[in-house]
PDBML (XML) file of the C-alpha atoms, coordinates in Angstrom:
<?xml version="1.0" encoding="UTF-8" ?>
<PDBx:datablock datablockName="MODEL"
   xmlns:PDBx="http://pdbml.pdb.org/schema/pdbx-v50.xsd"
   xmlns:xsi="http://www.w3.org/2001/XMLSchema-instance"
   xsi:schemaLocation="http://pdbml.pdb.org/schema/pdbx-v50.xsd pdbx-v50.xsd">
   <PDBx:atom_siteCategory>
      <PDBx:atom_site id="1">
         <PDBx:B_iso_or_equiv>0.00</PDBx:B_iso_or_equiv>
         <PDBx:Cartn_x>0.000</PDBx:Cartn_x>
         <PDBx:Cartn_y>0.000</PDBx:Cartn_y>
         <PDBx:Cartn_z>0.000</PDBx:Cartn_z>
         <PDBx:auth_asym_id>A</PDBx:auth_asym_id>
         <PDBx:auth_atom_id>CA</PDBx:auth_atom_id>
         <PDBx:auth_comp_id>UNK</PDBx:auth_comp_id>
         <PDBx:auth_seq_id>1</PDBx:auth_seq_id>
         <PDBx:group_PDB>ATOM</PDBx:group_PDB>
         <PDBx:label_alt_id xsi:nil="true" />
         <PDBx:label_asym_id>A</PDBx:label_asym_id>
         <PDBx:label_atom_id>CA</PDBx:label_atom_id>
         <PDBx:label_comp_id>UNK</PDBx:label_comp_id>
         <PDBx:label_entity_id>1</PDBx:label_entity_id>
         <PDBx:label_seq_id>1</PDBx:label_seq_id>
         <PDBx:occupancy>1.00</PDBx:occupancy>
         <PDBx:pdbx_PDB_model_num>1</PDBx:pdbx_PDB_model_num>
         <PDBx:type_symbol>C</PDBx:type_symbol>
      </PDBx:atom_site>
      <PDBx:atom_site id="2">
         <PDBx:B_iso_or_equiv>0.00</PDBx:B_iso_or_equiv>
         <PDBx:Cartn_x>1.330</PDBx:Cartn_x>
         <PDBx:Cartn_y>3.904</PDBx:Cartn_y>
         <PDBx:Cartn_z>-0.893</PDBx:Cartn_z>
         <PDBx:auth_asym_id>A</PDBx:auth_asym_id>
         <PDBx:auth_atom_id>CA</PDBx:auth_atom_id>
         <PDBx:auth_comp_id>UNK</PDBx:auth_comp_id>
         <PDBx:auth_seq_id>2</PDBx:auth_seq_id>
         <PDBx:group_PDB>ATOM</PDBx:group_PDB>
         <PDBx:label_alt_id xsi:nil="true" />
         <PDBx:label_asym_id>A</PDBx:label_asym_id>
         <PDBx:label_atom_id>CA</PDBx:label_atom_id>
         <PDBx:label_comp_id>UNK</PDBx:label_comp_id>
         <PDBx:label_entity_id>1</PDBx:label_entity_id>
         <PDBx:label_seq_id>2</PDBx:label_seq_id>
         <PDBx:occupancy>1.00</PDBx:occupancy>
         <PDBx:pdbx_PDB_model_num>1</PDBx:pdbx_PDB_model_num>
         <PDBx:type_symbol>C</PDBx:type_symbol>
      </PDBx:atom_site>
      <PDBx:atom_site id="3">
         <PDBx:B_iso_or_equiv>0.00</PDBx:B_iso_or_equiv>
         <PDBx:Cartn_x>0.216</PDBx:Cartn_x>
         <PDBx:Cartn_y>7.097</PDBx:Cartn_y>
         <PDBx:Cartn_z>1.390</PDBx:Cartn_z>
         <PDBx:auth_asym_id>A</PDBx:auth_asym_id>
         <PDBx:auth_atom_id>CA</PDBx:auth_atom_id>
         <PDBx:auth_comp_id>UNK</PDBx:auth_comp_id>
         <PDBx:auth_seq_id>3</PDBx:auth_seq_id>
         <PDBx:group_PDB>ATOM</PDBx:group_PDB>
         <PDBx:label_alt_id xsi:nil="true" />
         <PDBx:label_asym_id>A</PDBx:label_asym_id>
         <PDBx:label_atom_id>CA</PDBx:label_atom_id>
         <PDBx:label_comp_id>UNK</PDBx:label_comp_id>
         <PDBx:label_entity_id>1</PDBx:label_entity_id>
         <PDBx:label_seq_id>3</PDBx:label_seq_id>
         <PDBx:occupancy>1.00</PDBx:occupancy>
         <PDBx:pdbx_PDB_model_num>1</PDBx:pdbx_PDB_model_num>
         <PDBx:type_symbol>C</PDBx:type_symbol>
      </PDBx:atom_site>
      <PDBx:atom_site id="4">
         <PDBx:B_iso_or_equiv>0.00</PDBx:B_iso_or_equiv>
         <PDBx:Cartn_x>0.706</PDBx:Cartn_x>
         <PDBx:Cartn_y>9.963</PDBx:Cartn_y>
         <PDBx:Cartn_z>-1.396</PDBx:Cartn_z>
         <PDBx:auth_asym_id>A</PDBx:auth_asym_id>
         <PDBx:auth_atom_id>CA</PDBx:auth_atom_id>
         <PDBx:auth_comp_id>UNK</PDBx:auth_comp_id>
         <PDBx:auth_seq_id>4</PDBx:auth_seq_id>
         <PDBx:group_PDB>ATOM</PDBx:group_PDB>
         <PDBx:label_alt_id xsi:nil="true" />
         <PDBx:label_asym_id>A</PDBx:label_asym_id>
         <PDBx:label_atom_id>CA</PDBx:label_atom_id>
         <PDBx:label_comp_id>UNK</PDBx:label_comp_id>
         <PDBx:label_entity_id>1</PDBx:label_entity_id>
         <PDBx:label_seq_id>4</PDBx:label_seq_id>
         <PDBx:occupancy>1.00</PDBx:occupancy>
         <PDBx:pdbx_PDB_model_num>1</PDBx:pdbx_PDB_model_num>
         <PDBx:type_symbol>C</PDBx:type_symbol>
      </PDBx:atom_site>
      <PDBx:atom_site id="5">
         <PDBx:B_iso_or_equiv>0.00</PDBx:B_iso_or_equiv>
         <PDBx:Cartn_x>1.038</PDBx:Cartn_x>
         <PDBx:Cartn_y>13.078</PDBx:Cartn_y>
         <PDBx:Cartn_z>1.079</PDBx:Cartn_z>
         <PDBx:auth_asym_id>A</PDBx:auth_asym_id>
         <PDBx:auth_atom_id>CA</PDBx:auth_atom_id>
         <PDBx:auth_comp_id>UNK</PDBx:auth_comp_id>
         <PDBx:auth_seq_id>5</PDBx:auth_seq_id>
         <PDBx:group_PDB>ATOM</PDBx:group_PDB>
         <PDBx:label_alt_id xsi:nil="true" />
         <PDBx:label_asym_id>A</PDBx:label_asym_id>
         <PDBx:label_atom_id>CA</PDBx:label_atom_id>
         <PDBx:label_comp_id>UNK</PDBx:label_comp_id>
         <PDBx:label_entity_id>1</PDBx:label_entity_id>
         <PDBx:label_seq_id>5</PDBx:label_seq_id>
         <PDBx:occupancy>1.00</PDBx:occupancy>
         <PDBx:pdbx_PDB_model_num>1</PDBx:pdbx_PDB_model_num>
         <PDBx:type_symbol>C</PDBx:type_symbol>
      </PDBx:atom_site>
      <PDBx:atom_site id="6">
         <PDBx:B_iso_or_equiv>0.00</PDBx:B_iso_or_equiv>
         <PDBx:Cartn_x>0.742</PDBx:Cartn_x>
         <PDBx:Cartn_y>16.732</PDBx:Cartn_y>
         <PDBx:Cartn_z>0.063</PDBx:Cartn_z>
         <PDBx:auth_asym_id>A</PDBx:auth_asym_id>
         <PDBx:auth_atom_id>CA</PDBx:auth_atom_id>
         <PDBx:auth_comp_id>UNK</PDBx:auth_comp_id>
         <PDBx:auth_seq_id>6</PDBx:auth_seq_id>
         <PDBx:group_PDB>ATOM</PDBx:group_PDB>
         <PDBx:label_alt_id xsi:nil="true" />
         <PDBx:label_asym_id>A</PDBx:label_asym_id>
         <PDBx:label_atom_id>CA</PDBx:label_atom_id>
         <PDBx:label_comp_id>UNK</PDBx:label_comp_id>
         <PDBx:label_entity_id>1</PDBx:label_entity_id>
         <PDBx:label_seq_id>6</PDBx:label_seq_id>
         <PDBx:occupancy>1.00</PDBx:occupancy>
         <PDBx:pdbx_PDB_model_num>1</PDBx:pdbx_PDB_model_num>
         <PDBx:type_symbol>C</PDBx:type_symbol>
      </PDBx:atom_site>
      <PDBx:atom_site id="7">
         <PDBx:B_iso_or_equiv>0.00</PDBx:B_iso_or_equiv>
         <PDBx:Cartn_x>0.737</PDBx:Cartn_x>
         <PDBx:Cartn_y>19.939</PDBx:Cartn_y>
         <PDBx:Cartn_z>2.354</PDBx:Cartn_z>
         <PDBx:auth_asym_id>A</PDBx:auth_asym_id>
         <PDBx:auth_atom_id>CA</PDBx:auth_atom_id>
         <PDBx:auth_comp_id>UNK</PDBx:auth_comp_id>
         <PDBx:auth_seq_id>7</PDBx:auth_seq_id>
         <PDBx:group_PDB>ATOM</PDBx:group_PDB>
         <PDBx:label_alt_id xsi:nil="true" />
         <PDBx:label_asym_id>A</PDBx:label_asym_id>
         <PDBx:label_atom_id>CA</PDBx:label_atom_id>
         <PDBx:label_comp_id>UNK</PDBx:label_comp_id>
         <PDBx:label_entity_id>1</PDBx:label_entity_id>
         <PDBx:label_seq_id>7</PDBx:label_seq_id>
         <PDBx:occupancy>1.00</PDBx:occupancy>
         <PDBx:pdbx_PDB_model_num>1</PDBx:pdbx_PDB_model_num>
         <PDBx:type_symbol>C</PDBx:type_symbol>
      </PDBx:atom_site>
      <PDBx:atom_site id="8">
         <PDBx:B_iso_or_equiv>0.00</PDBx:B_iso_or_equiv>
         <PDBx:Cartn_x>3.101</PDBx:Cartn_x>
         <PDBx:Cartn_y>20.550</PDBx:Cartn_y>
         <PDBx:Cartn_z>5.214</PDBx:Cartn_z>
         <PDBx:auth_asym_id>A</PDBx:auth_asym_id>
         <PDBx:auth_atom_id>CA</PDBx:auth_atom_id>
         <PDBx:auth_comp_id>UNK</PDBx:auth_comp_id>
         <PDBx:auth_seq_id>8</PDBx:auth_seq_id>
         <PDBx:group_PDB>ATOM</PDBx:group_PDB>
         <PDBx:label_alt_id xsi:nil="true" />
         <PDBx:label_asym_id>A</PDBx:label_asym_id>
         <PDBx:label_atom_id>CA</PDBx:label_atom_id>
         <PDBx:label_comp_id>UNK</PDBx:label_comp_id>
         <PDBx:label_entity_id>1</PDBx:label_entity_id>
         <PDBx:label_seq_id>8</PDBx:label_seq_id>
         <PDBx:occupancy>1.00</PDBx:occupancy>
         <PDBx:pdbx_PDB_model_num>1</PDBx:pdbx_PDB_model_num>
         <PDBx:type_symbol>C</PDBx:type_symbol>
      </PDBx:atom_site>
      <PDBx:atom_site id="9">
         <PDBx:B_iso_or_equiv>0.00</PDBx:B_iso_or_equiv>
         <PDBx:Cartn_x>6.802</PDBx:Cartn_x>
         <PDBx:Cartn_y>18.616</PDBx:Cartn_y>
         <PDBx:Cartn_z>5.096</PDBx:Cartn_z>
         <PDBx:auth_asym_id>A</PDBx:auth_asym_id>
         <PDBx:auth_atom_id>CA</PDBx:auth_atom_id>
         <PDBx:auth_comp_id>UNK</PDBx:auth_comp_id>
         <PDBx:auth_seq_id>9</PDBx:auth_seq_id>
         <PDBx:group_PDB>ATOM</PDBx:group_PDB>
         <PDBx:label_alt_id xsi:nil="true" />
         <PDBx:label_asym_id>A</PDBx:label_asym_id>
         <PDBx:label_atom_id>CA</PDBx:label_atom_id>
         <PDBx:label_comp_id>UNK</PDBx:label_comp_id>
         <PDBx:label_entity_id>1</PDBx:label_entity_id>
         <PDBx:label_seq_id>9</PDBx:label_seq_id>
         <PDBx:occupancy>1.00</PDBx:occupancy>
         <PDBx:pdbx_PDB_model_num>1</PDBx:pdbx_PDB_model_num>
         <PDBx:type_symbol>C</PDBx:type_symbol>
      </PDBx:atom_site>
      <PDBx:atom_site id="10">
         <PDBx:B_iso_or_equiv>0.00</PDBx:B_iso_or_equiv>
         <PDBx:Cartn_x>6.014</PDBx:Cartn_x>
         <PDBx:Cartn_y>15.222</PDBx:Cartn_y>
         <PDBx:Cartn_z>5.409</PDBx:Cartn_z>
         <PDBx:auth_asym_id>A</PDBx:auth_asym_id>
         <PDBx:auth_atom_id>CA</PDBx:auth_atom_id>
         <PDBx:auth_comp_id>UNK</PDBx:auth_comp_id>
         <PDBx:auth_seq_id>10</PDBx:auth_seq_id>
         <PDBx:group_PDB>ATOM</PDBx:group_PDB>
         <PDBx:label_alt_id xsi:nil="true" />
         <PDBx:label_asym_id>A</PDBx:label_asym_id>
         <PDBx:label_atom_id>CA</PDBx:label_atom_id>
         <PDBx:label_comp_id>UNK</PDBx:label_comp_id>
         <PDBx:label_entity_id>1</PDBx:label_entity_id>
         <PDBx:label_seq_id>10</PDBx:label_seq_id>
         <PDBx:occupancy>1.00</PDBx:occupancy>
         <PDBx:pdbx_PDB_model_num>1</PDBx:pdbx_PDB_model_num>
         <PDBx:type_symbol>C</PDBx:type_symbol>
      </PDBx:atom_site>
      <PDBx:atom_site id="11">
         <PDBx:B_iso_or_equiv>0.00</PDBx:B_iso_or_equiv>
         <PDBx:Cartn_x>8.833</PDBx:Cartn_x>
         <PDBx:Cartn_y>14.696</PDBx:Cartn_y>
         <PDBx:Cartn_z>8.072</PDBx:Cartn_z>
         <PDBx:auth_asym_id>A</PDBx:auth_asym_id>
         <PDBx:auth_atom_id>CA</PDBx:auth_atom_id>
         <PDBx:auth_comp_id>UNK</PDBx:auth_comp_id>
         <PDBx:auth_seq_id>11</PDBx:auth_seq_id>
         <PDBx:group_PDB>ATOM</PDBx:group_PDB>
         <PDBx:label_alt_id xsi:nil="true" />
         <PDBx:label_asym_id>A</PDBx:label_asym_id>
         <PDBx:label_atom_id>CA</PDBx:label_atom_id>
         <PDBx:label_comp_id>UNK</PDBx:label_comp_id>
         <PDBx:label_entity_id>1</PDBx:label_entity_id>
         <PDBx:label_seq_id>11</PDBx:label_seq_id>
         <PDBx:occupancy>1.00</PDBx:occupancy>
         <PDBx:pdbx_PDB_model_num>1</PDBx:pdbx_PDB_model_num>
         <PDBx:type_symbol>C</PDBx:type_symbol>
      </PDBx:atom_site>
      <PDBx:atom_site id="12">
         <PDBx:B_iso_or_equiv>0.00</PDBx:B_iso_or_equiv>
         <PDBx:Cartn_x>7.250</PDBx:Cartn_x>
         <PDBx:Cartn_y>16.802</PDBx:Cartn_y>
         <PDBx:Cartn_z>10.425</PDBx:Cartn_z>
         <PDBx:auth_asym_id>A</PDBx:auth_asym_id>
         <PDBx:auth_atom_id>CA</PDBx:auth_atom_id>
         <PDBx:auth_comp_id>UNK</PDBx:auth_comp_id>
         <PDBx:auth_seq_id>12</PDBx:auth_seq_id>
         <PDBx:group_PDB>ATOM</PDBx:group_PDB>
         <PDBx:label_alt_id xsi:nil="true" />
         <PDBx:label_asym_id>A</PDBx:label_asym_id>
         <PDBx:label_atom_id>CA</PDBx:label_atom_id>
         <PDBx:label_comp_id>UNK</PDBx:label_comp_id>
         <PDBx:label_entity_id>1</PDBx:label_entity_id>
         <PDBx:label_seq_id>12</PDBx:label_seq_id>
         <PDBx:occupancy>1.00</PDBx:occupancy>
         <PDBx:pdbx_PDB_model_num>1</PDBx:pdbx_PDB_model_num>
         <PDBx:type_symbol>C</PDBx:type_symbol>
      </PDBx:atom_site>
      <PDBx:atom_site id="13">
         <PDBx:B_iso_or_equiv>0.00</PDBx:B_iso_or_equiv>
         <PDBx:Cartn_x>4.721</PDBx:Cartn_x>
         <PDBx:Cartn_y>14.103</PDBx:Cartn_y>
         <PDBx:Cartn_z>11.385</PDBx:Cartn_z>
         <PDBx:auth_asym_id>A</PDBx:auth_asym_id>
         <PDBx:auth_atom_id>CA</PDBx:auth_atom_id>
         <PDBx:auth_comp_id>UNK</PDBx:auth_comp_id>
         <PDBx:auth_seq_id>13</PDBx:auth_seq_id>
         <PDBx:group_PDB>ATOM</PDBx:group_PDB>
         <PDBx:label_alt_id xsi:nil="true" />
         <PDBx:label_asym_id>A</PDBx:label_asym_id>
         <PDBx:label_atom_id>CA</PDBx:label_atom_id>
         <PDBx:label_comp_id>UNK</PDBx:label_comp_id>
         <PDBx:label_entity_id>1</PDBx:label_entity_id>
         <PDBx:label_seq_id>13</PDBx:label_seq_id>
         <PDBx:occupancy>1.00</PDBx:occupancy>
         <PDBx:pdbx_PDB_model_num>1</PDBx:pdbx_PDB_model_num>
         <PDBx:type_symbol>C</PDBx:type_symbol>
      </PDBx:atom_site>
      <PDBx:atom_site id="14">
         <PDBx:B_iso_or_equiv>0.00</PDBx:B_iso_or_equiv>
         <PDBx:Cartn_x>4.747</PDBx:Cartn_x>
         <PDBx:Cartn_y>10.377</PDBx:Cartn_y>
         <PDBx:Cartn_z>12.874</PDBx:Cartn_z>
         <PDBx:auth_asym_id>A</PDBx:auth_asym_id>
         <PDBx:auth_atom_id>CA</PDBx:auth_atom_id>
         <PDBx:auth_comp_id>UNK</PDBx:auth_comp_id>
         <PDBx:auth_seq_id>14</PDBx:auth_seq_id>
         <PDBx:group_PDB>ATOM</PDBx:group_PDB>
         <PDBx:label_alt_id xsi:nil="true" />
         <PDBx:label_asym_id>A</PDBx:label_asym_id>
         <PDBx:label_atom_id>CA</PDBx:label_atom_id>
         <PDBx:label_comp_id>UNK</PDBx:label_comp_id>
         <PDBx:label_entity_id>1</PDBx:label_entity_id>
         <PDBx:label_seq_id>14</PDBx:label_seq_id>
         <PDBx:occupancy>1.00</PDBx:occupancy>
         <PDBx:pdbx_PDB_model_num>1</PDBx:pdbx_PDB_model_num>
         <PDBx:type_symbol>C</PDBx:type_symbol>
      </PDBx:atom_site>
      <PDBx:atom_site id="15">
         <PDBx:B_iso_or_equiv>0.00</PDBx:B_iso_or_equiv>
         <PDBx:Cartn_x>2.723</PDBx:Cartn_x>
         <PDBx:Cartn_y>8.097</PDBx:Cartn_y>
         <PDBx:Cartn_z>10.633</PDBx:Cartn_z>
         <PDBx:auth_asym_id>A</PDBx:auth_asym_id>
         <PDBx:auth_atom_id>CA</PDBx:auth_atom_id>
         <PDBx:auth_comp_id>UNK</PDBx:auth_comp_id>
         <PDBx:auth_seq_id>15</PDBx:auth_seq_id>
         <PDBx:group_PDB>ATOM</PDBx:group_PDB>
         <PDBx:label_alt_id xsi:nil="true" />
         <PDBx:label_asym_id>A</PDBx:label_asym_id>
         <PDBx:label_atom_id>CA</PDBx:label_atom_id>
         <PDBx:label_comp_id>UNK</PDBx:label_comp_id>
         <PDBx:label_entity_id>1</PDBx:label_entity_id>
         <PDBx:label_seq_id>15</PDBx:label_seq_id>
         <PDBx:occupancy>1.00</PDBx:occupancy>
         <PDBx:pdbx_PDB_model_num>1</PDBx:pdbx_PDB_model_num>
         <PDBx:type_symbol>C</PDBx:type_symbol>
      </PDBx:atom_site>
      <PDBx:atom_site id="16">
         <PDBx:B_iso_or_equiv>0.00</PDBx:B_iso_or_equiv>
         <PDBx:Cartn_x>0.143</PDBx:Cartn_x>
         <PDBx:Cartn_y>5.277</PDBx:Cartn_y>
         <PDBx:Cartn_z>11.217</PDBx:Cartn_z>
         <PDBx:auth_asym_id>A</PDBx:auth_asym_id>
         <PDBx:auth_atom_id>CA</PDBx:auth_atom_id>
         <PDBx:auth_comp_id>UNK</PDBx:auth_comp_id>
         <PDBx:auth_seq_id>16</PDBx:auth_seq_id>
         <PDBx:group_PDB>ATOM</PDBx:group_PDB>
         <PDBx:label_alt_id xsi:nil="true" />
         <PDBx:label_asym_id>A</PDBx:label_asym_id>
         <PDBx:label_atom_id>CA</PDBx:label_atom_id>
         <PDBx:label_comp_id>UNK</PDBx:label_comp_id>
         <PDBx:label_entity_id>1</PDBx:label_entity_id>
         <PDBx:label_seq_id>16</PDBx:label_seq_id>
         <PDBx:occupancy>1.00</PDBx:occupancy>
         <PDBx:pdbx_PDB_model_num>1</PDBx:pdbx_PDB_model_num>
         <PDBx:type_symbol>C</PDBx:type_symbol>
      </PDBx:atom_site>
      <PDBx:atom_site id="17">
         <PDBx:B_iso_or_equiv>0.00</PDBx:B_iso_or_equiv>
         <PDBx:Cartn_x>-1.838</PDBx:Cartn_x>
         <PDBx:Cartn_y>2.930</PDBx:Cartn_y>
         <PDBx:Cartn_z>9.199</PDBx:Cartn_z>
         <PDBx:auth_asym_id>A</PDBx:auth_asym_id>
         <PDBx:auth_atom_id>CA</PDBx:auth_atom_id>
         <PDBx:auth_comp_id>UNK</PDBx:auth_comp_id>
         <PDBx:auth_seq_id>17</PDBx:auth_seq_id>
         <PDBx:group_PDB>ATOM</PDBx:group_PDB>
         <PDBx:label_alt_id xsi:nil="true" />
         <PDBx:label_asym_id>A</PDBx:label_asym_id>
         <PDBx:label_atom_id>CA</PDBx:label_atom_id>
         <PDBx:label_comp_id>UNK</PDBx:label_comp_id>
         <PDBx:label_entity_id>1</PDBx:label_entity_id>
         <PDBx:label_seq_id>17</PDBx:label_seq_id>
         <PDBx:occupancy>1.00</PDBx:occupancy>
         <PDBx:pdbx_PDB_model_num>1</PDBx:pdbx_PDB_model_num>
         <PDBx:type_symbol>C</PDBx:type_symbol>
      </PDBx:atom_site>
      <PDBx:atom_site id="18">
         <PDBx:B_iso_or_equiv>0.00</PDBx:B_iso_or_equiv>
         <PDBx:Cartn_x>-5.033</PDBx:Cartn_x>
         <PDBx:Cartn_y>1.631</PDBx:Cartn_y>
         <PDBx:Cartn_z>10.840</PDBx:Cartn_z>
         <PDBx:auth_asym_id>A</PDBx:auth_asym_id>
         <PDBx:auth_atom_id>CA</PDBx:auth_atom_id>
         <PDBx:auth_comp_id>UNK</PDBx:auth_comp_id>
         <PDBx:auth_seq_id>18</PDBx:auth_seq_id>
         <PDBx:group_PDB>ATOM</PDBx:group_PDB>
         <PDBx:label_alt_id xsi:nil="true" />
         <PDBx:label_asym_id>A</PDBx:label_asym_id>
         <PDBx:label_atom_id>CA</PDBx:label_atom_id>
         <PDBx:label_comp_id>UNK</PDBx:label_comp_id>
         <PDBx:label_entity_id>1</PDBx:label_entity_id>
         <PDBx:label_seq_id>18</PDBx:label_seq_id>
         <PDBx:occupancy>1.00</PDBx:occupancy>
         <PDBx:pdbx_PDB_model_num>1</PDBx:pdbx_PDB_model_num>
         <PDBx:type_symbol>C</PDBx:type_symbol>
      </PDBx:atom_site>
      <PDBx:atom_site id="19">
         <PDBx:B_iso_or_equiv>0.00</PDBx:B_iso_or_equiv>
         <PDBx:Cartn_x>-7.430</PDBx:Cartn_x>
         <PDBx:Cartn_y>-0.815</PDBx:Cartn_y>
         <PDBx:Cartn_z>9.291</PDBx:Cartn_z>
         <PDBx:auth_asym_id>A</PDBx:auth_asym_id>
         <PDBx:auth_atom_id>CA</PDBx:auth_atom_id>
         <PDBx:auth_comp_id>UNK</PDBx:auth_comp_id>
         <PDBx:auth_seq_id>19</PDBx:auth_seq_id>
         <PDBx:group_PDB>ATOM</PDBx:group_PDB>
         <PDBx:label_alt_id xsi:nil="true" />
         <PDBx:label_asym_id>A</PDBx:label_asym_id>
         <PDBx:label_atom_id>CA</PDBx:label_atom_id>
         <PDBx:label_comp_id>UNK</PDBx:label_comp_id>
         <PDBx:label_entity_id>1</PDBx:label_entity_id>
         <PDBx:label_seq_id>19</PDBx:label_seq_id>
         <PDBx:occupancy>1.00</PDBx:occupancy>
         <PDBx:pdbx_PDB_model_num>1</PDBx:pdbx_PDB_model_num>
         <PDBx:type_symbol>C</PDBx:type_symbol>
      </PDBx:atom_site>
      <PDBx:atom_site id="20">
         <PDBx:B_iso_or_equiv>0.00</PDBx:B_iso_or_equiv>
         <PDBx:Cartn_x>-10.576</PDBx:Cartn_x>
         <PDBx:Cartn_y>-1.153</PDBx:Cartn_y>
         <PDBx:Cartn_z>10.137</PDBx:Cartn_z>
         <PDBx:auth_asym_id>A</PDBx:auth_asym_id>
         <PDBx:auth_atom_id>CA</PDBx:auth_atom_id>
         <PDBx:auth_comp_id>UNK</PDBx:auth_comp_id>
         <PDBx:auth_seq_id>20</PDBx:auth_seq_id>
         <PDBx:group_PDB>ATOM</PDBx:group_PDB>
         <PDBx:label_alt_id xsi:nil="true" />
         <PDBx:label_asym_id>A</PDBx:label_asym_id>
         <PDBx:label_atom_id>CA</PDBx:label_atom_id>
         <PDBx:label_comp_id>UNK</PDBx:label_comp_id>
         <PDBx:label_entity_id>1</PDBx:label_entity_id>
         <PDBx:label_seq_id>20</PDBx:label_seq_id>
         <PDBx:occupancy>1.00</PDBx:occupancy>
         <PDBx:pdbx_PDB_model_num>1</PDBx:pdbx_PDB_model_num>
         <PDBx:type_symbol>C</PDBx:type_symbol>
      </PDBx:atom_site>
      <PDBx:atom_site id="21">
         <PDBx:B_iso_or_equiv>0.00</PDBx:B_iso_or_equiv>
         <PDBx:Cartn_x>-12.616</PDBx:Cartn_x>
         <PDBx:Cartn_y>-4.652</PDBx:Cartn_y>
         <PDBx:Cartn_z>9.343</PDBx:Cartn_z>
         <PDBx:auth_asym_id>A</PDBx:auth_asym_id>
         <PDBx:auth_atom_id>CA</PDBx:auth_atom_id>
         <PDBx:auth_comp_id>UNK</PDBx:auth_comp_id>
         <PDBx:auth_seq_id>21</PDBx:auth_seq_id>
         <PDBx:group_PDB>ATOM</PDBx:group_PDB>
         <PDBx:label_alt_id xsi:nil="true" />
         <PDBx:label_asym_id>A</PDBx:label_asym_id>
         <PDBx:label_atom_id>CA</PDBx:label_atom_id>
         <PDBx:label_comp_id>UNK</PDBx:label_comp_id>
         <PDBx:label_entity_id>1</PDBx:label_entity_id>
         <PDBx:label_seq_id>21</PDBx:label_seq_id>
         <PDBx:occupancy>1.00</PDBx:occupancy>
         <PDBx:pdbx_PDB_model_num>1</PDBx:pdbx_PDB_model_num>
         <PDBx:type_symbol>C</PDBx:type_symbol>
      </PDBx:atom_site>
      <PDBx:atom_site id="22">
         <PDBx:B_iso_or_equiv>0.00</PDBx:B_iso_or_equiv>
         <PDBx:Cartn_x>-16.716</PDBx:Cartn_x>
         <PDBx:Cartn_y>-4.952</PDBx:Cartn_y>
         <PDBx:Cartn_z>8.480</PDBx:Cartn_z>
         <PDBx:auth_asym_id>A</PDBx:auth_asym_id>
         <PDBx:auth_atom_id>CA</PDBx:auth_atom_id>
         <PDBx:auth_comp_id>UNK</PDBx:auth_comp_id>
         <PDBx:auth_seq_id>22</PDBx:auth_seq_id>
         <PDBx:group_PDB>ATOM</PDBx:group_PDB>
         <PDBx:label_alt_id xsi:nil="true" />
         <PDBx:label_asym_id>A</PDBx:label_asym_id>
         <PDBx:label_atom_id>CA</PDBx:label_atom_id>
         <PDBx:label_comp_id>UNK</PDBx:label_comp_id>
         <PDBx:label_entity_id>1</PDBx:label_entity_id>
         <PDBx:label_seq_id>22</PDBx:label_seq_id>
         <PDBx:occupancy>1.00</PDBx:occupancy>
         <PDBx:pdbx_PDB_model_num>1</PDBx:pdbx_PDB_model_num>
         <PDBx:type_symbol>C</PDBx:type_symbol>
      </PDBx:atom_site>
      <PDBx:atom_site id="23">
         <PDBx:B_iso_or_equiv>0.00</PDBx:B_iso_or_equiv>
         <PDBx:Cartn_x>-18.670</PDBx:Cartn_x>
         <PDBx:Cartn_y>-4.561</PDBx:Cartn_y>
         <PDBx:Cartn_z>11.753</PDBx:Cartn_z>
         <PDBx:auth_asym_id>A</PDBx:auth_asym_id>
         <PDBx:auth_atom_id>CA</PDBx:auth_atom_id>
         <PDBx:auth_comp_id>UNK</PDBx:auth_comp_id>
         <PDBx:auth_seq_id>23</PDBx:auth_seq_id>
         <PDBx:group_PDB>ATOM</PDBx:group_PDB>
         <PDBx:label_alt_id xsi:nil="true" />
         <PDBx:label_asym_id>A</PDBx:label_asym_id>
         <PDBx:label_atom_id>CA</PDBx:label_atom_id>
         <PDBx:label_comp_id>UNK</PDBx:label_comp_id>
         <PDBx:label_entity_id>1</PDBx:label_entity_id>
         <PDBx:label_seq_id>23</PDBx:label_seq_id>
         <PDBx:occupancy>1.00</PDBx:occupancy>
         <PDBx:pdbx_PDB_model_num>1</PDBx:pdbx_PDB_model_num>
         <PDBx:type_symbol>C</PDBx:type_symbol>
      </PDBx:atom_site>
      <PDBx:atom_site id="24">
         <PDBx:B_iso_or_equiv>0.00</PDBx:B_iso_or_equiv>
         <PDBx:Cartn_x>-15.142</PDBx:Cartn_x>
         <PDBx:Cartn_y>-3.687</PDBx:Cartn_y>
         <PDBx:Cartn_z>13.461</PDBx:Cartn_z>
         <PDBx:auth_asym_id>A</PDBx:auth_asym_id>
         <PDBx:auth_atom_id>CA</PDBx:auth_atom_id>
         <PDBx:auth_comp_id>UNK</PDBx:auth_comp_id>
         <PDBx:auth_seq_id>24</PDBx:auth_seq_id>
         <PDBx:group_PDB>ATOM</PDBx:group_PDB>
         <PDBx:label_alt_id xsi:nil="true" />
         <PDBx:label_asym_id>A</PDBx:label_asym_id>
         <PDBx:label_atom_id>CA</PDBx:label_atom_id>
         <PDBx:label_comp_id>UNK</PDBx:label_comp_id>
         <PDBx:label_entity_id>1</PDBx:label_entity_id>
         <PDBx:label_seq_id>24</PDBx:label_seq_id>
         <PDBx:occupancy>1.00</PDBx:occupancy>
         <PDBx:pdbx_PDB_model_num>1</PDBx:pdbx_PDB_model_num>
         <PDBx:type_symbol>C</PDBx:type_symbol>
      </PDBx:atom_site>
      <PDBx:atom_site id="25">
         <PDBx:B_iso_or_equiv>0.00</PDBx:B_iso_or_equiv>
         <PDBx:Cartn_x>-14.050</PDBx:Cartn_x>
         <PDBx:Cartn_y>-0.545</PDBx:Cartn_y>
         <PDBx:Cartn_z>14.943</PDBx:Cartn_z>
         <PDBx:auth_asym_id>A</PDBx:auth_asym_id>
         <PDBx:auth_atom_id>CA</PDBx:auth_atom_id>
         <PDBx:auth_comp_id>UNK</PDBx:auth_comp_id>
         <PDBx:auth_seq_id>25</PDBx:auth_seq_id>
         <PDBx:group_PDB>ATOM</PDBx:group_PDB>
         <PDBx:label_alt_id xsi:nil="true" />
         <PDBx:label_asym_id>A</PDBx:label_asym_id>
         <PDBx:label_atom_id>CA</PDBx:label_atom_id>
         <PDBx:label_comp_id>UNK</PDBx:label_comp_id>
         <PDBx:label_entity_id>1</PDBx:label_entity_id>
         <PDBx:label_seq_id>25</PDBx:label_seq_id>
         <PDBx:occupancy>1.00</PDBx:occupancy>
         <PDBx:pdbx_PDB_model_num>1</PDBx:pdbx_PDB_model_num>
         <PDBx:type_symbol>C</PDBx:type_symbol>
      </PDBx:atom_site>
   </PDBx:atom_siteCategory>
</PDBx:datablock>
């Protein structure tokens, strides 16, 4: 999977990646 980012300098955040599953929070 890509995250295409755009707006402030990307290394001035920490990044996640959440998922989230039918029926799932």
């Amino acid at each position: 999977l890509s995250c295409a980012t755009s707006g402030r300098t990307l290394s001035m955040y920490a990044m996640g990646w959440i998922r989230q599953a039918p029926g799932k929070e």
